[in-house]
N, C-alpha and C. Protein backbone atom coordinates (compact mmCIF):
# COMPACT_ATOMS: atom_id res chain seq x y z
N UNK A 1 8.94 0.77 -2.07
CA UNK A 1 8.52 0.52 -0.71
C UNK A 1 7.08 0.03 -0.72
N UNK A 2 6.86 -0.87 0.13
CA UNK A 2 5.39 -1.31 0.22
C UNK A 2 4.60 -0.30 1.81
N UNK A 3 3.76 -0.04 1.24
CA UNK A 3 2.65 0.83 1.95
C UNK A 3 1.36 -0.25 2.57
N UNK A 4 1.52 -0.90 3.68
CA UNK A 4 0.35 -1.42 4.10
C UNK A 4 -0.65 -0.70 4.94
N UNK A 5 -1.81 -0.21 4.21
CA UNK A 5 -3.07 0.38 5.13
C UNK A 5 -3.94 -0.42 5.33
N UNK A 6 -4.69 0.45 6.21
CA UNK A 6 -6.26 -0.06 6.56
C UNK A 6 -6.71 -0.48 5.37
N UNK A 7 -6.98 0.44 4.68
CA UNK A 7 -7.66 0.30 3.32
C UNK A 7 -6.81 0.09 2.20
N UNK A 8 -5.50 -0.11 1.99
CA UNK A 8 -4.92 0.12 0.62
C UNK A 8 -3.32 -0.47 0.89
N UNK A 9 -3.20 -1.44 -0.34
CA UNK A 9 -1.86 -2.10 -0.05
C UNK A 9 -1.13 -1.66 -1.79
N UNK A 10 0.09 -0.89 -1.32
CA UNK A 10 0.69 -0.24 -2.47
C UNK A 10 1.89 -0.36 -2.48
N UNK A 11 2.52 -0.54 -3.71
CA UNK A 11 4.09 -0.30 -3.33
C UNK A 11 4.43 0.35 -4.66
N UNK A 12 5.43 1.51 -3.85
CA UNK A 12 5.47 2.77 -4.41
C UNK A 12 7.08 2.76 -4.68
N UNK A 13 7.05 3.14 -6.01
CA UNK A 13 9.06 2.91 -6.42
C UNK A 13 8.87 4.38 -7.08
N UNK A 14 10.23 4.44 -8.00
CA UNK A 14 10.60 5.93 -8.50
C UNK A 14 10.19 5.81 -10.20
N UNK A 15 9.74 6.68 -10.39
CA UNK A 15 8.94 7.00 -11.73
C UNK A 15 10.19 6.09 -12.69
N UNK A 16 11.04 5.50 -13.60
CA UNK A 16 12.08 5.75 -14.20
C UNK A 16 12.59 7.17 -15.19
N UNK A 17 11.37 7.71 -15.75
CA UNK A 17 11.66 8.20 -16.48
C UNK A 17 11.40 10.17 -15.87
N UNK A 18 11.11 10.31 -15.14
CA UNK A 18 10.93 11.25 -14.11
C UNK A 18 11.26 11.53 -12.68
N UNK A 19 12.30 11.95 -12.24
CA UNK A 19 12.48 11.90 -10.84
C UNK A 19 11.20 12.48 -9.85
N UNK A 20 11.00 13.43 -10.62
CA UNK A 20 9.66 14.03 -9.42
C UNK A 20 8.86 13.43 -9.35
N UNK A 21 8.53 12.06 -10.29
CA UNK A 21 7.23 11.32 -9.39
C UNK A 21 7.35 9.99 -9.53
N UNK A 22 6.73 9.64 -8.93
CA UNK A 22 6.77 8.03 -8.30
C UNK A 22 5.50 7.38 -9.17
N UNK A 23 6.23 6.27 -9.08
CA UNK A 23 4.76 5.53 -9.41
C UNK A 23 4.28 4.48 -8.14
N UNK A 24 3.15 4.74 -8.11
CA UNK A 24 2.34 4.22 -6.94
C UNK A 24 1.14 3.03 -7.75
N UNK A 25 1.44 1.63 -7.24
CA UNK A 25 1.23 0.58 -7.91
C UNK A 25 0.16 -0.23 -6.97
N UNK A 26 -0.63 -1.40 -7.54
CA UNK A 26 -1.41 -2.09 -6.89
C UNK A 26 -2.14 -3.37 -7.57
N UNK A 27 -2.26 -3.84 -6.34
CA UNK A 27 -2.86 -5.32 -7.26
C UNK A 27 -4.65 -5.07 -6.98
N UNK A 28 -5.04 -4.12 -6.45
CA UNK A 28 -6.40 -4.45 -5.96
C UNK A 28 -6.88 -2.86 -6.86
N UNK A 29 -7.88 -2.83 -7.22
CA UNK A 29 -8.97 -1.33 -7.96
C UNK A 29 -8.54 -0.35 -7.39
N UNK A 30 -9.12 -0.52 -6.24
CA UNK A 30 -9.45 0.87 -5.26
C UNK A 30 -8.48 1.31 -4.60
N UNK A 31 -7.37 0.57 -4.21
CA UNK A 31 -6.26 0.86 -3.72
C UNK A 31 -5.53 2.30 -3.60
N UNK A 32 -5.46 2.74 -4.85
CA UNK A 32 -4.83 3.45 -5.10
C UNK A 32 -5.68 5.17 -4.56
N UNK A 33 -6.70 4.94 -5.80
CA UNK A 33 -8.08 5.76 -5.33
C UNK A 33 -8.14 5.92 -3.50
N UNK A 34 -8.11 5.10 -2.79
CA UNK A 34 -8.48 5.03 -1.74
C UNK A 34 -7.52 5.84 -0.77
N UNK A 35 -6.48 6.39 -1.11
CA UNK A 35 -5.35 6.93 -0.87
C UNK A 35 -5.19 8.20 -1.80
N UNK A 36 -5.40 7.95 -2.94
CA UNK A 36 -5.01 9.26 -3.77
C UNK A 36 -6.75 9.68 -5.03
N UNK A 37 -7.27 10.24 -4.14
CA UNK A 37 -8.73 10.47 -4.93
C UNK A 37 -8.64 10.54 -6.01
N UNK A 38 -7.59 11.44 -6.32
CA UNK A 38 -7.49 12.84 -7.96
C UNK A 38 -6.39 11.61 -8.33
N UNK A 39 -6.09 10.37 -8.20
CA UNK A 39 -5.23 9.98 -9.13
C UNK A 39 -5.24 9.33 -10.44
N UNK A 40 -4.86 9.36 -11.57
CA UNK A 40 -5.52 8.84 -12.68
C UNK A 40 -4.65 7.58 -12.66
N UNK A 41 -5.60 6.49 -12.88
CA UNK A 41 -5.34 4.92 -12.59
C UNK A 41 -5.45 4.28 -13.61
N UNK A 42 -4.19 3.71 -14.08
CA UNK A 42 -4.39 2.85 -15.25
C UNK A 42 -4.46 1.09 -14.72
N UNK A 43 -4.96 0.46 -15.74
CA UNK A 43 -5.17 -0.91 -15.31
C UNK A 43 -3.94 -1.62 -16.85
N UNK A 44 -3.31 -2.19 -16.56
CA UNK A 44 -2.74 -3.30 -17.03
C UNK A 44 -2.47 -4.65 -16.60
N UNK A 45 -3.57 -5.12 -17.44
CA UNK A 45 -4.15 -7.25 -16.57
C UNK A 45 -2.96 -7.75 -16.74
N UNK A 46 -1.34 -7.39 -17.69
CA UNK A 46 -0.51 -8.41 -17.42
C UNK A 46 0.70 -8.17 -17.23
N UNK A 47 0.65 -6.95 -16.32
CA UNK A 47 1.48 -6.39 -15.16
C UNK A 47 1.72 -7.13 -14.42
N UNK A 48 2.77 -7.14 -13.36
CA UNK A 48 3.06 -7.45 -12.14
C UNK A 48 2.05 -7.05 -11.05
N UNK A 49 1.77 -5.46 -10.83
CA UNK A 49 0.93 -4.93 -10.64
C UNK A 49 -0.07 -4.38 -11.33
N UNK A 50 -1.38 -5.12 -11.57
CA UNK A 50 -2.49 -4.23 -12.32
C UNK A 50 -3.01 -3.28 -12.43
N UNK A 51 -2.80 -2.37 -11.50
CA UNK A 51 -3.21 -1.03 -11.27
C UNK A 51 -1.97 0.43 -10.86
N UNK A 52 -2.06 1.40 -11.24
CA UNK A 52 -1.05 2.20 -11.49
C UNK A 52 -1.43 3.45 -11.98
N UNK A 53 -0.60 4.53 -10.93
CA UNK A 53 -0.75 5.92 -11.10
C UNK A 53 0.78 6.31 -10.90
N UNK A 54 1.08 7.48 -12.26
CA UNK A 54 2.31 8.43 -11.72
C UNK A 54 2.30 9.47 -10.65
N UNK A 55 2.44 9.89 -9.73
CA UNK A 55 2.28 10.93 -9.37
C UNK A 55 3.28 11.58 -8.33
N UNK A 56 3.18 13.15 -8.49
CA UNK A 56 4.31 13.69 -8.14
C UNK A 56 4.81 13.20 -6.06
N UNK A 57 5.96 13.21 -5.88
CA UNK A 57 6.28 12.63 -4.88
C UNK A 57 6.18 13.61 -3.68
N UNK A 58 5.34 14.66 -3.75
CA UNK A 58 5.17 15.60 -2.69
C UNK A 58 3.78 15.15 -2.37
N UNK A 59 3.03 14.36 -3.04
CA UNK A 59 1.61 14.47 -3.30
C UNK A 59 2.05 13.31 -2.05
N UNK A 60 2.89 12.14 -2.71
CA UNK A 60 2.66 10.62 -2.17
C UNK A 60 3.55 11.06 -0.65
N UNK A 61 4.34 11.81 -0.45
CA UNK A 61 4.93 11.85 0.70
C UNK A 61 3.66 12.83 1.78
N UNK A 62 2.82 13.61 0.93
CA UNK A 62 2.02 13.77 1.90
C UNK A 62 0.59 12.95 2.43
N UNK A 63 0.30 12.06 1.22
CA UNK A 63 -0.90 11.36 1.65
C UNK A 63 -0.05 10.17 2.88
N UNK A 64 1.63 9.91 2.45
CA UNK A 64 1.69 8.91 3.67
C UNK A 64 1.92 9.51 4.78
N UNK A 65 2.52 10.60 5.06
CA UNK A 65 2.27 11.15 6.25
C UNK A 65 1.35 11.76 7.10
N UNK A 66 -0.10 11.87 6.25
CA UNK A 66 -1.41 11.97 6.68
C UNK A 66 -2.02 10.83 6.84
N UNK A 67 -1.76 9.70 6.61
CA UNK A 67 -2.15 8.69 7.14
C UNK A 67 -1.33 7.98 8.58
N UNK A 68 -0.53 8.40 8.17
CA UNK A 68 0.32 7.61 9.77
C UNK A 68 0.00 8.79 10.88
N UNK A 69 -0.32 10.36 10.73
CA UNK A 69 -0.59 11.38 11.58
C UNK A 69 -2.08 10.94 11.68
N UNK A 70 -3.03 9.68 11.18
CA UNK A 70 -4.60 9.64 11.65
C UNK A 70 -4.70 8.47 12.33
N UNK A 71 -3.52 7.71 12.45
CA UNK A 71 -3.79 6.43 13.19
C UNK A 71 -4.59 6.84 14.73
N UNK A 72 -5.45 6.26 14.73
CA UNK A 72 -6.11 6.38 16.45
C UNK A 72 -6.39 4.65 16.82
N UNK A 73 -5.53 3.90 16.53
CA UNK A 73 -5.84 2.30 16.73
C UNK A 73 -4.92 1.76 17.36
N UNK A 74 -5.10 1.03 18.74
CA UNK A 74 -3.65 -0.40 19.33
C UNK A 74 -3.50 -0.88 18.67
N UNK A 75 -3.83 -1.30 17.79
CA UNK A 75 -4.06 -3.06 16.98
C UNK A 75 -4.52 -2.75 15.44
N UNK A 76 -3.15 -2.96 14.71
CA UNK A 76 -3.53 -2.81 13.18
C UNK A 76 -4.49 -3.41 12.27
N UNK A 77 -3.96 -5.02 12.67
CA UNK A 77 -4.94 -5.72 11.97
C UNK A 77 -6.59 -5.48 12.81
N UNK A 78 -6.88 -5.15 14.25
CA UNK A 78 -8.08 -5.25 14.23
C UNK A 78 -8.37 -3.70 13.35
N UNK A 79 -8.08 -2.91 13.05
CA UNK A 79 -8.71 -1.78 12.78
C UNK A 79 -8.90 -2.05 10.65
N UNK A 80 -8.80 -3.19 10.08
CA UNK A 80 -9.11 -3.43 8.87
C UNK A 80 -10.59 -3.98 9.41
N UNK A 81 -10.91 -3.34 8.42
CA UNK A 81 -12.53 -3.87 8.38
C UNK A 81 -12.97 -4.83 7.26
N UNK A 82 -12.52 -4.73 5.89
CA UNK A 82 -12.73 -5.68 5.00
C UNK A 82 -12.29 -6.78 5.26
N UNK A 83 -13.17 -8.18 5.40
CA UNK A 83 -12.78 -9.20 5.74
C UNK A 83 -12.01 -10.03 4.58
N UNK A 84 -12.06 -9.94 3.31
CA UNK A 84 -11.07 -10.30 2.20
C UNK A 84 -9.35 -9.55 2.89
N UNK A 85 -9.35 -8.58 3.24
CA UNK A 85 -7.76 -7.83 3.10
C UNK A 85 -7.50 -8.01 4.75
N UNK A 86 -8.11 -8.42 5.59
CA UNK A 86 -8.12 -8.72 7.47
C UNK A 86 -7.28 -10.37 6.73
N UNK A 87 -7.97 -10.48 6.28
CA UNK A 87 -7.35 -12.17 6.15
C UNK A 87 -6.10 -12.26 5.08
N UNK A 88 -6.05 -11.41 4.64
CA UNK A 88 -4.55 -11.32 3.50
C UNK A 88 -3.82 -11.15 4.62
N UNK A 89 -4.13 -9.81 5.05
CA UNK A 89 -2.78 -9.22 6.24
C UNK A 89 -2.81 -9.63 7.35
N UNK A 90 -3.56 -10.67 7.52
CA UNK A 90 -3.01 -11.91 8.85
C UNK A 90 -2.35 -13.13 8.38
N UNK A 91 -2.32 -13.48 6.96
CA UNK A 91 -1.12 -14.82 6.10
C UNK A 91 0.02 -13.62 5.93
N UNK A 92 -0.10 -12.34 5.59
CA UNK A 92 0.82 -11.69 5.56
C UNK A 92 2.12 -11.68 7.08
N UNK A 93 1.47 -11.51 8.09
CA UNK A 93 1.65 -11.48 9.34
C UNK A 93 2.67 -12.45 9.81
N UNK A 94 1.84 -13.69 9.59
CA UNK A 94 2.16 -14.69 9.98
C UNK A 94 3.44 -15.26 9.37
N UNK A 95 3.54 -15.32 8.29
CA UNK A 95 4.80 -15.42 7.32
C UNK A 95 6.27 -14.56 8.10
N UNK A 96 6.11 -13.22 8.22
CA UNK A 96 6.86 -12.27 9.07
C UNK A 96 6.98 -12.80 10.29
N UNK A 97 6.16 -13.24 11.25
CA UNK A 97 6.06 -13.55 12.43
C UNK A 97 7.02 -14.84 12.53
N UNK A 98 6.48 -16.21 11.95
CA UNK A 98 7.63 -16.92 11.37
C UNK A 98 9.06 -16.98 11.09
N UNK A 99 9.41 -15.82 10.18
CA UNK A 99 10.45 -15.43 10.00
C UNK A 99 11.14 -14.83 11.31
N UNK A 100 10.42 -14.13 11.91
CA UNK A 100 11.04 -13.49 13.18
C UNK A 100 11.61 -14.82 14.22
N UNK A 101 10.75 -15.64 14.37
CA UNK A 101 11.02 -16.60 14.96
C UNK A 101 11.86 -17.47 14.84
N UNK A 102 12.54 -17.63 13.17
CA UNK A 102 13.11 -18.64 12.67
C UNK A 102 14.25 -17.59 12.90
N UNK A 103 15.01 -16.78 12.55
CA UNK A 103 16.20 -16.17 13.29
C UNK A 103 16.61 -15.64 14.68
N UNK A 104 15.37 -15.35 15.53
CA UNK A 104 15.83 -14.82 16.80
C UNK A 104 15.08 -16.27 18.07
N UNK A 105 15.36 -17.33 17.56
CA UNK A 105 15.08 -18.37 18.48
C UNK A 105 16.04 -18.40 19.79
């Protein structure tokens, strides 16, 4: 599943070799960190995703449900503040938006 935050764009699948934890993946450093403090982050440059933590799936089901229980914002994209990831997740947007349009015309 892909996880789009304020701060952190992740997509989180099932460990293979462990059911109890997930691996929680990323193309950006901090991503992960930014969501999971205590997580130990490996970097591999010729990954799909370069950045990567195992961790147990009580941990990741509670940092996402503490984040969707802190939303206080109308408007997703205005509440990104980094102007590099405001402008990803408005080509992101738009692509979706598109798509919406191109089937429900």
């Amino acid at each position: 599943m892909w996880v789009v935050l304020n701060k952190a764009f992740l997509s989180i699948v099932a460990d293979r070799n462990d059911p109890t934890r997930l691996l929680v993946r990323s193309r950006f450093r901090d991503d992960i960190t930014a969501v999971f403090p205590d997580a130990k982050v490996t970097e591999t440059p010729d990954a799909d995703y370069r950045f990567r933590a195992f961790l147990h799936r009580d941990v990741v089901s509670s940092a996402v449900a503490d984040a969707v229980g802190k939303i206080d914002y109308p408007n997703f994209k205005g509440s990104v503040w980094e102007q590099w990831r405001h402008d990803l997740y408005l080509k992101i947007w738009r692509i979706l938006y598109d798509a919406q349009n191109l089937l429900y015309r």
